[in-house]
N, C-alpha and C. Protein backbone atom coordinates (compact mmCIF):
# COMPACT_ATOMS: atom_id res chain seq x y z
N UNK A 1 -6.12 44.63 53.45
CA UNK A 1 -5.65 43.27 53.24
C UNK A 1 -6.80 42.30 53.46
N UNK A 2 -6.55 41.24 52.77
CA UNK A 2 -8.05 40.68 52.62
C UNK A 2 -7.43 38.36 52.94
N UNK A 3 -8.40 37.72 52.63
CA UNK A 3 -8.02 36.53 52.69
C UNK A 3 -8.58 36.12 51.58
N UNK A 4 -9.15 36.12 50.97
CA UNK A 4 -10.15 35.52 49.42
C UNK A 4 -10.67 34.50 50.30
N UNK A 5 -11.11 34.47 51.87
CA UNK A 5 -12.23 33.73 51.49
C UNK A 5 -13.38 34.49 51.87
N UNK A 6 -14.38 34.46 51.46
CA UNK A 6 -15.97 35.21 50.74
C UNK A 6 -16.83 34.94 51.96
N UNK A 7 -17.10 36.48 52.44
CA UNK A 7 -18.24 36.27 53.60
C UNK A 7 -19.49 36.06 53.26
N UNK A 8 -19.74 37.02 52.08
CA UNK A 8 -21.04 36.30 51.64
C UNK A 8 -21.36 37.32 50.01
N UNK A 9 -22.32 36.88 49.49
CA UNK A 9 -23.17 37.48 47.98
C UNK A 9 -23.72 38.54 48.36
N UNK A 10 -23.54 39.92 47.67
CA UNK A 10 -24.41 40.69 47.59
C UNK A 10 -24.83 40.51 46.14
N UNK A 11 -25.63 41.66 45.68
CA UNK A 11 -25.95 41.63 44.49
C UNK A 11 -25.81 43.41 43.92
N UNK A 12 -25.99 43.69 42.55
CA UNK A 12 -25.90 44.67 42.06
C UNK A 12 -27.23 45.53 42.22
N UNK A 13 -27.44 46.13 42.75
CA UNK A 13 -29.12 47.32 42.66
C UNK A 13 -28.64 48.38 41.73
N UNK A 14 -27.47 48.97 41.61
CA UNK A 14 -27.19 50.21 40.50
C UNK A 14 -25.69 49.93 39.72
N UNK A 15 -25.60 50.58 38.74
CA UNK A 15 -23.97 51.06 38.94
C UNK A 15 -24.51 52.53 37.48
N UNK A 16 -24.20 53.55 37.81
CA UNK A 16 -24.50 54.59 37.48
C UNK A 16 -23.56 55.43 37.46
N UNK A 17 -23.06 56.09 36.32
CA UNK A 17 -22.23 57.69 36.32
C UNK A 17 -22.02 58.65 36.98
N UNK A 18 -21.13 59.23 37.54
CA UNK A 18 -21.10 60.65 38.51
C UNK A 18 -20.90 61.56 37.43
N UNK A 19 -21.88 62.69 38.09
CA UNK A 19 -21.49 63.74 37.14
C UNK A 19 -19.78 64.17 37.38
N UNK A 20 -19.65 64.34 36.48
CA UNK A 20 -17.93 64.45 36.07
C UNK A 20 -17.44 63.53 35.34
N UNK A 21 -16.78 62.86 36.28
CA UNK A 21 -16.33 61.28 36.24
C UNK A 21 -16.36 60.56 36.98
N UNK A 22 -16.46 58.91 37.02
CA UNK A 22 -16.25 58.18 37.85
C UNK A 22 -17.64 57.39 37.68
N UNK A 23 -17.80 56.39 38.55
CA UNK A 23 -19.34 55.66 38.67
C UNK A 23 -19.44 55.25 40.06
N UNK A 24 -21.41 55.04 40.53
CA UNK A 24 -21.67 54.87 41.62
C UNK A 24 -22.01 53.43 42.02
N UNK A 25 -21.22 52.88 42.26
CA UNK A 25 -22.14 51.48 42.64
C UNK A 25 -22.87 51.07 43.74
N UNK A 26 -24.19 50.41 43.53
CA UNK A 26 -24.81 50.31 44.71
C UNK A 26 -24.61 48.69 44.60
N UNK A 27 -24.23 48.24 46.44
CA UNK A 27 -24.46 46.69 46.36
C UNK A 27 -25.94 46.21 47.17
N UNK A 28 -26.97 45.46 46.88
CA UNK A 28 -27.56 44.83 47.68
C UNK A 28 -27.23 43.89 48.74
N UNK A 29 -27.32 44.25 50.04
CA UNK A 29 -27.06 43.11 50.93
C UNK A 29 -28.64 42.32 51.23
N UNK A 30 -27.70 41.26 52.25
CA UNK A 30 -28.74 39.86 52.46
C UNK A 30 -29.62 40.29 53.53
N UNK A 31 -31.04 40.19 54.12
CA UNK A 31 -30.99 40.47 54.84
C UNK A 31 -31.12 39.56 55.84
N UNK A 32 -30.70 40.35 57.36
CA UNK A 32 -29.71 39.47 58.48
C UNK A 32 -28.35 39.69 58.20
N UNK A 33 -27.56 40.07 57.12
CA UNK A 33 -26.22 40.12 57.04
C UNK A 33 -25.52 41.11 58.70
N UNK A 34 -26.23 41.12 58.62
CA UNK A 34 -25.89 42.56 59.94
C UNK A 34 -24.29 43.32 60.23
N UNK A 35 -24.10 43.29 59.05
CA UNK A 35 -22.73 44.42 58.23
C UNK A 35 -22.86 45.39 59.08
N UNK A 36 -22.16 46.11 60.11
CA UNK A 36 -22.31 47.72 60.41
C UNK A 36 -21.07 47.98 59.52
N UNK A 37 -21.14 48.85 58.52
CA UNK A 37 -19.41 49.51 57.74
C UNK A 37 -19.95 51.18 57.48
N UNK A 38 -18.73 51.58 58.14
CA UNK A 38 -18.91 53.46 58.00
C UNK A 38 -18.75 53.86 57.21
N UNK A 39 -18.93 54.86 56.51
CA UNK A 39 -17.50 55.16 55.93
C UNK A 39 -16.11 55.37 55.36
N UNK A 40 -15.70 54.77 54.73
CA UNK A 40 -14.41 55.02 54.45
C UNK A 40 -13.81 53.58 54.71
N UNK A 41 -14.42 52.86 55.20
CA UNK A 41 -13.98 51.79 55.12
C UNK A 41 -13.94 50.88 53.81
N UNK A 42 -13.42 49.74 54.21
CA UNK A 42 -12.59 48.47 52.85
C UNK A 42 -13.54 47.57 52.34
N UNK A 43 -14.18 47.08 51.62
CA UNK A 43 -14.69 46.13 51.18
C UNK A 43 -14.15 45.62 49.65
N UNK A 44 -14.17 44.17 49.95
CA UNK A 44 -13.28 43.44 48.84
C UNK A 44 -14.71 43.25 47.60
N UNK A 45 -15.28 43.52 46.47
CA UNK A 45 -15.98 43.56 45.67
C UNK A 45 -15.45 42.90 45.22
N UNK A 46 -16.46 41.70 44.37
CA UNK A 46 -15.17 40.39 43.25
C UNK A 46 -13.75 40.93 43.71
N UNK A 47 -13.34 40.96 44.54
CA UNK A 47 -11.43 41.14 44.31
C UNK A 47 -10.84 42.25 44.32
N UNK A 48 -11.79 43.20 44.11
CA UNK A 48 -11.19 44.48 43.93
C UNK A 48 -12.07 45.38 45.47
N UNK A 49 -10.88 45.93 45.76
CA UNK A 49 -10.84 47.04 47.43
C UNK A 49 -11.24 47.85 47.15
N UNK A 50 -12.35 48.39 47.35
CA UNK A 50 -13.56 49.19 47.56
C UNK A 50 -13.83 50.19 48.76
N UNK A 51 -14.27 51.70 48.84
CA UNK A 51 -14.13 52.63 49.60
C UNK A 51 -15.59 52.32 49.76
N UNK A 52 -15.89 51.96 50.99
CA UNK A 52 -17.25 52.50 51.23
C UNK A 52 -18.18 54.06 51.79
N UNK A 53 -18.77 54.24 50.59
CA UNK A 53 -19.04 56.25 50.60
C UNK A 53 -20.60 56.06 51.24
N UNK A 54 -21.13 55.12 51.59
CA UNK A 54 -22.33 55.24 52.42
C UNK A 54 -22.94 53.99 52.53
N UNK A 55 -23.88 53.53 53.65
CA UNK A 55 -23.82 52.34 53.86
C UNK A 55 -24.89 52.09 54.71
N UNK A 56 -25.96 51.23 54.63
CA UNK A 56 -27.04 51.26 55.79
C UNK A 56 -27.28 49.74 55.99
N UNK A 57 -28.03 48.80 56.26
CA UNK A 57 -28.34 47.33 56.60
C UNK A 57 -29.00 46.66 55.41
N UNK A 58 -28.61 47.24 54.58
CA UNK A 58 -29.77 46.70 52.78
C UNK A 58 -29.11 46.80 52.16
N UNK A 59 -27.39 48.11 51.94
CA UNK A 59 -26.83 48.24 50.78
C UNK A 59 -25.73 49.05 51.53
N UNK A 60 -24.42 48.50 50.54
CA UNK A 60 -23.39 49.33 50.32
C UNK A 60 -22.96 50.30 49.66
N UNK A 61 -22.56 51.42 48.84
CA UNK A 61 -22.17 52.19 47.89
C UNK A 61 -20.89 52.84 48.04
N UNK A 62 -20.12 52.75 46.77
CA UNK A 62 -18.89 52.58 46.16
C UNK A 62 -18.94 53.85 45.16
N UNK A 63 -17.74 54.66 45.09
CA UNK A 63 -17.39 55.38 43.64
C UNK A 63 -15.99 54.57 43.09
N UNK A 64 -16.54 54.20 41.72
CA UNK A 64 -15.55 53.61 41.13
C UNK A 64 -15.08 54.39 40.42
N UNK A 65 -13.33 54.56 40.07
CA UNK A 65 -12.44 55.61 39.47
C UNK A 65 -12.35 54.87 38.04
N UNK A 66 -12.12 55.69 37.61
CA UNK A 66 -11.70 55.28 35.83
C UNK A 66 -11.24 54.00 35.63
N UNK A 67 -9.92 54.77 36.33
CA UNK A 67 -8.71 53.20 36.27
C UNK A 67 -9.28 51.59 37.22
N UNK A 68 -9.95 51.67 38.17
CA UNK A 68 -10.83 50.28 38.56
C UNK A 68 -11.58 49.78 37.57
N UNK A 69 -12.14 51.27 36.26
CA UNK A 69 -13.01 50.48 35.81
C UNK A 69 -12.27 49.41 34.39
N UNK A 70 -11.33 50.55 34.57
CA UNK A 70 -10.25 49.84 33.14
C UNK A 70 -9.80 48.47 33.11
N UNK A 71 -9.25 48.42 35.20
CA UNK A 71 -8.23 46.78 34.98
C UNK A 71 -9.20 46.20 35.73
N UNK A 72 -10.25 46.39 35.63
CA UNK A 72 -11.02 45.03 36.43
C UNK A 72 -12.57 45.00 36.02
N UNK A 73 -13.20 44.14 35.99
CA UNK A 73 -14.57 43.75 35.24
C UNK A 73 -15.61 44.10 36.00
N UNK A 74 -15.49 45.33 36.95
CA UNK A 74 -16.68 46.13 37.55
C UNK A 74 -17.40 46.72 36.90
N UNK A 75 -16.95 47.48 35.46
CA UNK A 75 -17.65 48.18 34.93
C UNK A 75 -18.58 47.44 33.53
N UNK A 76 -18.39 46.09 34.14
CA UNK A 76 -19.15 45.42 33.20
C UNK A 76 -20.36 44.56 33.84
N UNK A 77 -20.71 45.23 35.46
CA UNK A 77 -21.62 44.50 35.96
C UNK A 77 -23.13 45.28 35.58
N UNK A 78 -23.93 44.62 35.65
CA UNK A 78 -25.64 45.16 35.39
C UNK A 78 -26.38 44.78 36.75
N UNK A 79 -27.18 45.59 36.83
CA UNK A 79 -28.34 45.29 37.87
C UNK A 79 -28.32 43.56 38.27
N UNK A 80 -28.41 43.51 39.24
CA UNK A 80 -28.79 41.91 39.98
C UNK A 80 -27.94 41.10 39.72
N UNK A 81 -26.30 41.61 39.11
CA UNK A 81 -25.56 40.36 39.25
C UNK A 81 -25.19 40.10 40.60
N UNK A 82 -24.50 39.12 41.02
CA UNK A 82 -24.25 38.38 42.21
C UNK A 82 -22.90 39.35 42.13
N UNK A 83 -22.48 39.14 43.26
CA UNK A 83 -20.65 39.50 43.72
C UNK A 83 -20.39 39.21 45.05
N UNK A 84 -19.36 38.76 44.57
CA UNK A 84 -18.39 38.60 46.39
C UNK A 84 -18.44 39.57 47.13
N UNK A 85 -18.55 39.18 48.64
CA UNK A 85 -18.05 40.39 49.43
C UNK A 85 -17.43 39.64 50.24
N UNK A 86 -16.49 40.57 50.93
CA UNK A 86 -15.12 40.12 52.51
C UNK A 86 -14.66 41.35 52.59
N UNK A 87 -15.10 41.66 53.92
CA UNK A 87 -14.56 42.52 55.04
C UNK A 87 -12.90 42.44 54.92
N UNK A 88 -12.31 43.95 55.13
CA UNK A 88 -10.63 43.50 55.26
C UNK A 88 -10.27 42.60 56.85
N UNK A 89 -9.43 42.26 56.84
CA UNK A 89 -8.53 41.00 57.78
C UNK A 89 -8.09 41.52 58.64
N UNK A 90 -8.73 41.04 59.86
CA UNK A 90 -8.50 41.65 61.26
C UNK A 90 -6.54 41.02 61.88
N UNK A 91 -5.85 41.51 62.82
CA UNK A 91 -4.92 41.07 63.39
C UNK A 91 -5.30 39.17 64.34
N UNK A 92 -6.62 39.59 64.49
CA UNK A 92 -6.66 38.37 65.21
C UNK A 92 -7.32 37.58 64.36
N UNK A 93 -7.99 37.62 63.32
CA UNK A 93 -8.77 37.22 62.23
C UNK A 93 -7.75 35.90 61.73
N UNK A 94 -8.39 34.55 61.91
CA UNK A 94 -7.16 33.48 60.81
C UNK A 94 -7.37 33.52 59.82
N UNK A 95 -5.70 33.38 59.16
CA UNK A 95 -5.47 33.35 57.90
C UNK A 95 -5.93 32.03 56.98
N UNK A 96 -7.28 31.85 56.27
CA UNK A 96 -7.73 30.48 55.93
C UNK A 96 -7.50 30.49 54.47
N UNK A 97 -7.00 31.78 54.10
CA UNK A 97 -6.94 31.77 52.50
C UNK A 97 -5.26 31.95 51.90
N UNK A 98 -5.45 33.16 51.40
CA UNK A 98 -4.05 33.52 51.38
C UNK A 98 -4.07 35.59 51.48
N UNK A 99 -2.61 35.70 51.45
CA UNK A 99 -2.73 37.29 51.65
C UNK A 99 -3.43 37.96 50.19
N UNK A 100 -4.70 38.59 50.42
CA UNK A 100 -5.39 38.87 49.45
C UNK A 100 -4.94 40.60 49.41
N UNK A 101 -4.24 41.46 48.28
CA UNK A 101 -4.61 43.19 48.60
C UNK A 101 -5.86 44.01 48.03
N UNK A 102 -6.62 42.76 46.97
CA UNK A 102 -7.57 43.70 46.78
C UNK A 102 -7.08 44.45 45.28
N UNK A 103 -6.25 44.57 44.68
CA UNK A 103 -5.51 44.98 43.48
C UNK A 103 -5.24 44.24 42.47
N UNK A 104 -6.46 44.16 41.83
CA UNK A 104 -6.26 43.68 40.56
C UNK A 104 -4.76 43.27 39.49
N UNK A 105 -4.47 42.36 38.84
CA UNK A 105 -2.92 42.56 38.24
C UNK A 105 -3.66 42.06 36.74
N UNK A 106 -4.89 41.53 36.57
CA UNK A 106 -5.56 41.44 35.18
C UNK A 106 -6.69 41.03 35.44
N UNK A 107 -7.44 41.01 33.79
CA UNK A 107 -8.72 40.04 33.78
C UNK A 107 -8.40 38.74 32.78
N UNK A 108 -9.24 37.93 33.63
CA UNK A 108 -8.54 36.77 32.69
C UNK A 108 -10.19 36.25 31.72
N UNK A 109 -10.08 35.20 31.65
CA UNK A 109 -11.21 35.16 30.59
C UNK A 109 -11.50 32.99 30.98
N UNK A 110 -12.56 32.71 31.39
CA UNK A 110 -12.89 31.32 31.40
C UNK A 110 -12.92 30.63 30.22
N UNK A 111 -11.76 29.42 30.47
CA UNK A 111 -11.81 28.92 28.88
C UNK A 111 -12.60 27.55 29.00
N UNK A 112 -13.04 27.32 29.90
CA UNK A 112 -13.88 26.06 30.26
C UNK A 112 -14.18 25.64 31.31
N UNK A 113 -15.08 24.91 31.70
CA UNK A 113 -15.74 24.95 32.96
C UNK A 113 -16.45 22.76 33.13
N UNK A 114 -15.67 21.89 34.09
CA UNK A 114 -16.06 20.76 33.79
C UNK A 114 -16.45 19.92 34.77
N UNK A 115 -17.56 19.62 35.19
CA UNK A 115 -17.55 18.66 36.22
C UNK A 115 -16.48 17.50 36.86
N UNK A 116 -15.90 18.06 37.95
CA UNK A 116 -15.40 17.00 38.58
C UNK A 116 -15.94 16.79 39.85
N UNK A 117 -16.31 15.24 39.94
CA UNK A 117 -17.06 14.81 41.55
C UNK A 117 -18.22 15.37 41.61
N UNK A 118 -17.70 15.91 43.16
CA UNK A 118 -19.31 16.87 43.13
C UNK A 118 -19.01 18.51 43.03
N UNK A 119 -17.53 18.93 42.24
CA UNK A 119 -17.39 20.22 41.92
C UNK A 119 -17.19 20.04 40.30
N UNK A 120 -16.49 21.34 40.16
CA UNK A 120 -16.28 21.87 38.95
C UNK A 120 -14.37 21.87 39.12
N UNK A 121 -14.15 21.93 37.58
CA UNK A 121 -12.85 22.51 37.15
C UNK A 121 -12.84 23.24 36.47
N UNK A 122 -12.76 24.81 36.51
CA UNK A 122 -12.56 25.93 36.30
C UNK A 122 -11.11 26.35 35.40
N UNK A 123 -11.07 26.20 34.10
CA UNK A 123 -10.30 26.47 33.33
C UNK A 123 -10.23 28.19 33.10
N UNK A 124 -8.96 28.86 33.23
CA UNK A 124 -8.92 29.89 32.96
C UNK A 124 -8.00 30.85 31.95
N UNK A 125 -7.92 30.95 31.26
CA UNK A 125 -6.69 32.00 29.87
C UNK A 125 -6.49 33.22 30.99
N UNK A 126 -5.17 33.18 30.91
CA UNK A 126 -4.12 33.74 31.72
C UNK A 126 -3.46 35.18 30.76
N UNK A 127 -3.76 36.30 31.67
CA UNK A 127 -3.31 37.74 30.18
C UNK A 127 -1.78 37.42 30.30
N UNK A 128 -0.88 37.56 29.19
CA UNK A 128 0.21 37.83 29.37
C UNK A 128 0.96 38.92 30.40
N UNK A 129 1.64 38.04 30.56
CA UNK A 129 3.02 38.59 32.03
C UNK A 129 2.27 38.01 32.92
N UNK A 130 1.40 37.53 33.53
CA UNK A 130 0.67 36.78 34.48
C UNK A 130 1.23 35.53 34.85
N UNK A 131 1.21 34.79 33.51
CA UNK A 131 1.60 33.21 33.84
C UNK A 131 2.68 33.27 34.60
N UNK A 132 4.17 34.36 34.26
CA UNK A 132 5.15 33.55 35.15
C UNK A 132 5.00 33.95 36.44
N UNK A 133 3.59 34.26 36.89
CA UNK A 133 4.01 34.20 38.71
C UNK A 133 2.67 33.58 39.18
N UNK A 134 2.15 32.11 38.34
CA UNK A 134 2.00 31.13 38.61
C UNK A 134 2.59 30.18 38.67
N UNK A 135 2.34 29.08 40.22
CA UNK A 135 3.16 27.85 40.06
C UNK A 135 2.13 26.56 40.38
N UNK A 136 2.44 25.41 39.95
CA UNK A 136 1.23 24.58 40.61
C UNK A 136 0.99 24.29 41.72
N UNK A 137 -0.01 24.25 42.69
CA UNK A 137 0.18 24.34 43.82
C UNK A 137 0.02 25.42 44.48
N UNK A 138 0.19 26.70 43.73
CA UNK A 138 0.46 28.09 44.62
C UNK A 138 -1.10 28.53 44.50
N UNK A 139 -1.08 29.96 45.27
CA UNK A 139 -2.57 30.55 45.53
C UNK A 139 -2.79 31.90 44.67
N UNK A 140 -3.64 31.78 44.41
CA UNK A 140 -4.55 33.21 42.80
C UNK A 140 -6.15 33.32 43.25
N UNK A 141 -5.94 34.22 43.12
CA UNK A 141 -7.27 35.26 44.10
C UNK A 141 -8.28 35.56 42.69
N UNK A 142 -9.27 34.70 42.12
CA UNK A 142 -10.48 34.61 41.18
C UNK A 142 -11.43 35.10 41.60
N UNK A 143 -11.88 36.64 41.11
CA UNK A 143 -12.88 37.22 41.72
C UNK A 143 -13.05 37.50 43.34
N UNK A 144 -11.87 37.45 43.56
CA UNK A 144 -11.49 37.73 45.31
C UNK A 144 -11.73 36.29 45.78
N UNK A 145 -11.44 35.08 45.27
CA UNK A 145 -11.90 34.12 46.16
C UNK A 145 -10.13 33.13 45.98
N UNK A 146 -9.87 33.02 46.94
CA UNK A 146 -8.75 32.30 47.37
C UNK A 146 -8.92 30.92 47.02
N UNK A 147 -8.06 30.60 45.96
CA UNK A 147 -8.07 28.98 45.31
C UNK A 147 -6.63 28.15 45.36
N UNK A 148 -6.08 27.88 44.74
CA UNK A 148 -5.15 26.86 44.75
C UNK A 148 -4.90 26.04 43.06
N UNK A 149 -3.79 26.63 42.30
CA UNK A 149 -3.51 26.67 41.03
C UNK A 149 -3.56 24.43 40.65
N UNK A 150 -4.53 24.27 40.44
CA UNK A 150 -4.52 22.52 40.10
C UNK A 150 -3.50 22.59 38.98
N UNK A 151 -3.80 22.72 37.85
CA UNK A 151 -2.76 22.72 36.86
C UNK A 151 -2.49 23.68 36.01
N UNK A 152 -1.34 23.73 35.58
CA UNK A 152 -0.88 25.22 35.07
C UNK A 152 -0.20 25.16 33.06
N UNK A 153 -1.17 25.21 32.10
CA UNK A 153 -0.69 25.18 31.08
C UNK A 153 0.36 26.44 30.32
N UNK A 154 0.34 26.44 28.98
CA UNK A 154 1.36 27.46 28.18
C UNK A 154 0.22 29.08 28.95
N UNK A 155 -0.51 28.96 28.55
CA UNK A 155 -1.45 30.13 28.70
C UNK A 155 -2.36 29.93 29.92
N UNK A 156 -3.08 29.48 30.40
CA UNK A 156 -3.82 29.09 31.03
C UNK A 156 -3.31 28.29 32.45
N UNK A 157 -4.85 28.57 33.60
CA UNK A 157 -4.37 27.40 34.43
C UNK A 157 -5.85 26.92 35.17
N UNK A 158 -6.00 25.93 35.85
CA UNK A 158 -7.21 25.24 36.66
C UNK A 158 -7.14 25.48 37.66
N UNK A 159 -8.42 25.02 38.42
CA UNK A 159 -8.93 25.39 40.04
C UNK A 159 -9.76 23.90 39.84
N UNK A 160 -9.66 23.63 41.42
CA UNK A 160 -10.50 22.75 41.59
C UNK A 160 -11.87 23.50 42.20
N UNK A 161 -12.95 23.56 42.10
CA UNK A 161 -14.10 24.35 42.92
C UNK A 161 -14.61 23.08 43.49
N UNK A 162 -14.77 23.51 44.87
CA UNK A 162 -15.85 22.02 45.74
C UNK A 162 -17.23 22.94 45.68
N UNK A 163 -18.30 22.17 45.92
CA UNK A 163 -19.25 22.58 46.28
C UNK A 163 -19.71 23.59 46.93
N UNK A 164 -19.40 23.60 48.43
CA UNK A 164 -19.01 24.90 49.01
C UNK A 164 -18.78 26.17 48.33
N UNK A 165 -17.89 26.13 47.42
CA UNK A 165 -17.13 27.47 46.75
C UNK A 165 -18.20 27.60 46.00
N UNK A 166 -18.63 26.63 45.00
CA UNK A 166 -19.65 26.64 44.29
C UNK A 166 -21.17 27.48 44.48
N UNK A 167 -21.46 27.21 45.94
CA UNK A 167 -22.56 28.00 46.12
C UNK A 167 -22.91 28.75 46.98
N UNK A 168 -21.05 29.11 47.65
CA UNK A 168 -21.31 30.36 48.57
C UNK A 168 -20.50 31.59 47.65
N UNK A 169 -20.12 31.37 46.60
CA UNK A 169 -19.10 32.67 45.72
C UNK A 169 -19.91 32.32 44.51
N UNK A 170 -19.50 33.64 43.33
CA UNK A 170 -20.39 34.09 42.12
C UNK A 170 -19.47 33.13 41.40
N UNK A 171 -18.54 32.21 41.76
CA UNK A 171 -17.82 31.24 41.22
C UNK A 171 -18.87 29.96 40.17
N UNK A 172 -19.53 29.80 41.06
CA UNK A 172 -20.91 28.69 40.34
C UNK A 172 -21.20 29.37 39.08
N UNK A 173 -21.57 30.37 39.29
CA UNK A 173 -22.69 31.37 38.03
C UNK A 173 -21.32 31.19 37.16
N UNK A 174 -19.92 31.19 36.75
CA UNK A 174 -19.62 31.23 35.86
C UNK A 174 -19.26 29.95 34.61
N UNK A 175 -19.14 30.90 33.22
CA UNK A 175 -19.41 30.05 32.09
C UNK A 175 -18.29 30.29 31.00
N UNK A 176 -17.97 29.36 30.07
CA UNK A 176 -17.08 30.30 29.31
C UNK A 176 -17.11 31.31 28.47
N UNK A 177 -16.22 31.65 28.71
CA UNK A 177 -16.06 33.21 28.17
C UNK A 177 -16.19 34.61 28.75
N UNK A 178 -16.64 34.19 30.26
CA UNK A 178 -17.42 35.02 31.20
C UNK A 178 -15.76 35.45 31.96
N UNK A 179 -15.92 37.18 32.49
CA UNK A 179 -14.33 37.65 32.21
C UNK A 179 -14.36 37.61 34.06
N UNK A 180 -13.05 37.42 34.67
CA UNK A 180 -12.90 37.16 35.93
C UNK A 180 -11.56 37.93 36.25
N UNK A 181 -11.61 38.63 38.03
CA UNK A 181 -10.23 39.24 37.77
C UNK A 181 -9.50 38.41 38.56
N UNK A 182 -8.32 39.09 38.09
CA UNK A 182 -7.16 38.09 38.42
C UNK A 182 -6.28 38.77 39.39
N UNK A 183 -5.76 38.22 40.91
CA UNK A 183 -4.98 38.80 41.64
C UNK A 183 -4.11 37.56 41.92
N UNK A 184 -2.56 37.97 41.53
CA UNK A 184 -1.49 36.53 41.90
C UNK A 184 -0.66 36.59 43.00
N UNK A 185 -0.14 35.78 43.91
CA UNK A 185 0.18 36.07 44.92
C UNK A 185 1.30 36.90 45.36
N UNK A 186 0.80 37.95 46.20
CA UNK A 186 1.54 38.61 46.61
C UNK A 186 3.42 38.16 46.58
N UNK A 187 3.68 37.66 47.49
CA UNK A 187 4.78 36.77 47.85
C UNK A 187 5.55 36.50 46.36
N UNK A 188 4.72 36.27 45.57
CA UNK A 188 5.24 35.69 44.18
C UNK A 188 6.14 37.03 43.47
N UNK A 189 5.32 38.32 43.52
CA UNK A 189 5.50 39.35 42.95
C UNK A 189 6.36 39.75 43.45
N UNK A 190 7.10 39.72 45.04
CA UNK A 190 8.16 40.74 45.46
C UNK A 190 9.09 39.48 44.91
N UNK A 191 9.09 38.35 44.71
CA UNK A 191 10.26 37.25 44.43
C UNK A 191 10.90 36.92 43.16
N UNK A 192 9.82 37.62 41.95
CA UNK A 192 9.93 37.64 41.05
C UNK A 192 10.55 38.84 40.21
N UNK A 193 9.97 39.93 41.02
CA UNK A 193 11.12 41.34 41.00
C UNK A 193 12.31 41.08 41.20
N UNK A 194 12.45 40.80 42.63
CA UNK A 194 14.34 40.71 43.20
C UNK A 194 14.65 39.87 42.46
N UNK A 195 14.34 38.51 41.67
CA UNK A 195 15.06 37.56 40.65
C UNK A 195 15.32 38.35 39.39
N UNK A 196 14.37 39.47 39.32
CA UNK A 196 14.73 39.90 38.19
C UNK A 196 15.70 41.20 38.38
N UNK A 197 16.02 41.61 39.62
CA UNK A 197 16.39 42.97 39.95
C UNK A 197 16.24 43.94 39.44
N UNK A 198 14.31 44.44 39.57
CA UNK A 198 13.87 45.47 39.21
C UNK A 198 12.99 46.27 40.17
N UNK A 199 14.46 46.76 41.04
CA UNK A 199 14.37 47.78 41.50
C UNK A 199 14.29 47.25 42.88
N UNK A 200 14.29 46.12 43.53
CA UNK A 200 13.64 45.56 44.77
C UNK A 200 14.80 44.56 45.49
N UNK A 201 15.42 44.61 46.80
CA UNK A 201 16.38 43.88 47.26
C UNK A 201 16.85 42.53 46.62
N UNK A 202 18.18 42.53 45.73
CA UNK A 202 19.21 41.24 45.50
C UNK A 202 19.89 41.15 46.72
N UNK A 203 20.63 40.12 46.47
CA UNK A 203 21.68 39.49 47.49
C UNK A 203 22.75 40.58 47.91
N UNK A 204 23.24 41.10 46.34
CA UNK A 204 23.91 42.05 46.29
C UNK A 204 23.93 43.38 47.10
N UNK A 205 22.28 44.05 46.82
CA UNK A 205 22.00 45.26 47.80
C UNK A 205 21.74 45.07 49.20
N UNK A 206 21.66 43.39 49.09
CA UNK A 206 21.10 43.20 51.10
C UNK A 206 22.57 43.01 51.36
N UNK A 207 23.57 42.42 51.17
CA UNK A 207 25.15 42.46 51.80
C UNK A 207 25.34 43.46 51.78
N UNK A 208 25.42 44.87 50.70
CA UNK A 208 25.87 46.24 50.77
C UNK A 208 25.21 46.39 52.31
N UNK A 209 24.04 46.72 52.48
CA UNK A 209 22.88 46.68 53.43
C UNK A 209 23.61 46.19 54.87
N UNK A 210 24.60 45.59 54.90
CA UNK A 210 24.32 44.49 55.89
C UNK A 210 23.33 43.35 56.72
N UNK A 211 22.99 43.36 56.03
CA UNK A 211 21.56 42.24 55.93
C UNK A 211 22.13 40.63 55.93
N UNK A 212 22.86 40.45 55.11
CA UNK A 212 23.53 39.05 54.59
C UNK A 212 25.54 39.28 54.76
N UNK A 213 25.86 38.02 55.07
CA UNK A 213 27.11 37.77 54.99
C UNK A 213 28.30 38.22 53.68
């Protein structure tokens, strides 16, 4: 479990084939980051939850599975791009973002990008089935970074980016057309099931339940 907000940039040093299947990614860290991560532990990559398979004070490394590379825009990174990183979310850790899992639900695609103030407004095309579990106001996890939906069109919706976001996440570097993944809020998804009763507690199964009156 994660918060989308971004501890800091690594960068890309590899991403390379396993013999068989699968791919290796190597991340560059900062140095001073002073990361200790073992093993088997979580790291949030742009948005997507990451196994760490070896790890020293310069770099992380990742095997990415087929299917990561299918629903999310890892397998379209090259040497020295930038990427998010965040540690998973401690019990005592505050919650400054929103509940992030790290599980991709699409990629969306930047449909424009515009100065406001001293940030940006981040226009984004929304894949279908996505939009309806946006609302304005609510929280969507862009490349693992915890934002806040400004306005919400037929297809599409905005972010406000401040400065800050701007030049501590790979948020700045983007342009249109440039593909971003998309995680929508948790909370939204179990609420939007049970409204639809597919498969997940109605009113109906919580009274059977005794749950409700």
């Amino acid at each position: 479990m994660f918060t989308g907000i971004v501890e800091a940039l690594g960068h890309v040093d590899a991403l390379a084939p396993l013999e068989g299947s699968g791919w290796r990614l190597r991340v560059g860290l900062a140095r001073g980051l002073g990361w200790s991560l073992g093993q088997g532990e979580s790291v949030a990559v742009n948005g997507v939850c990451l196994t760490v398979v070896d790890s020293a004070p310069t770099h992380l490394q990742f095997d990415l599975a087929e299917e990561t590379l299918k629903v999310s825009t890892l397998g379209g990174l090259s040497s020295g791009d930038p990427v998010n990183l965040e540690r998973p979310l401690r019990l005592e850790t505050p919650l400054g973002g929103h509940l992030v899992l790290g599980h991709v639900d699409g990629i969306g695609r930047v449909a424009g990008v515009q100065p406001e103030g001293g940030g940006r407004r981040l226009t984004v095309d929304v894949p279908t089935g996505l939009r309806s579990l946006l609302i304005p106001k609510g929280s969507v996890a862009v490349d693992g970074v915890s934002l806040t939906v400004a306005d919400l069109g037929a297809s599409t919706f905005s972010v406000a980016l401040i400065p800050h976001t701007l030049a501590a996440t790979t948020l700045g570097f983007k342009h249109p057309g440039a593909a971003v993944n998309l995680e929508t809020d948790l909370l939204a998804k179990y609420v939007w099931k049970c409204l639809r009763g597919e498969g997940v507690a109605t009113w109906d199964t919580l009274r059977e339940a005794g749950f409700v009156g």
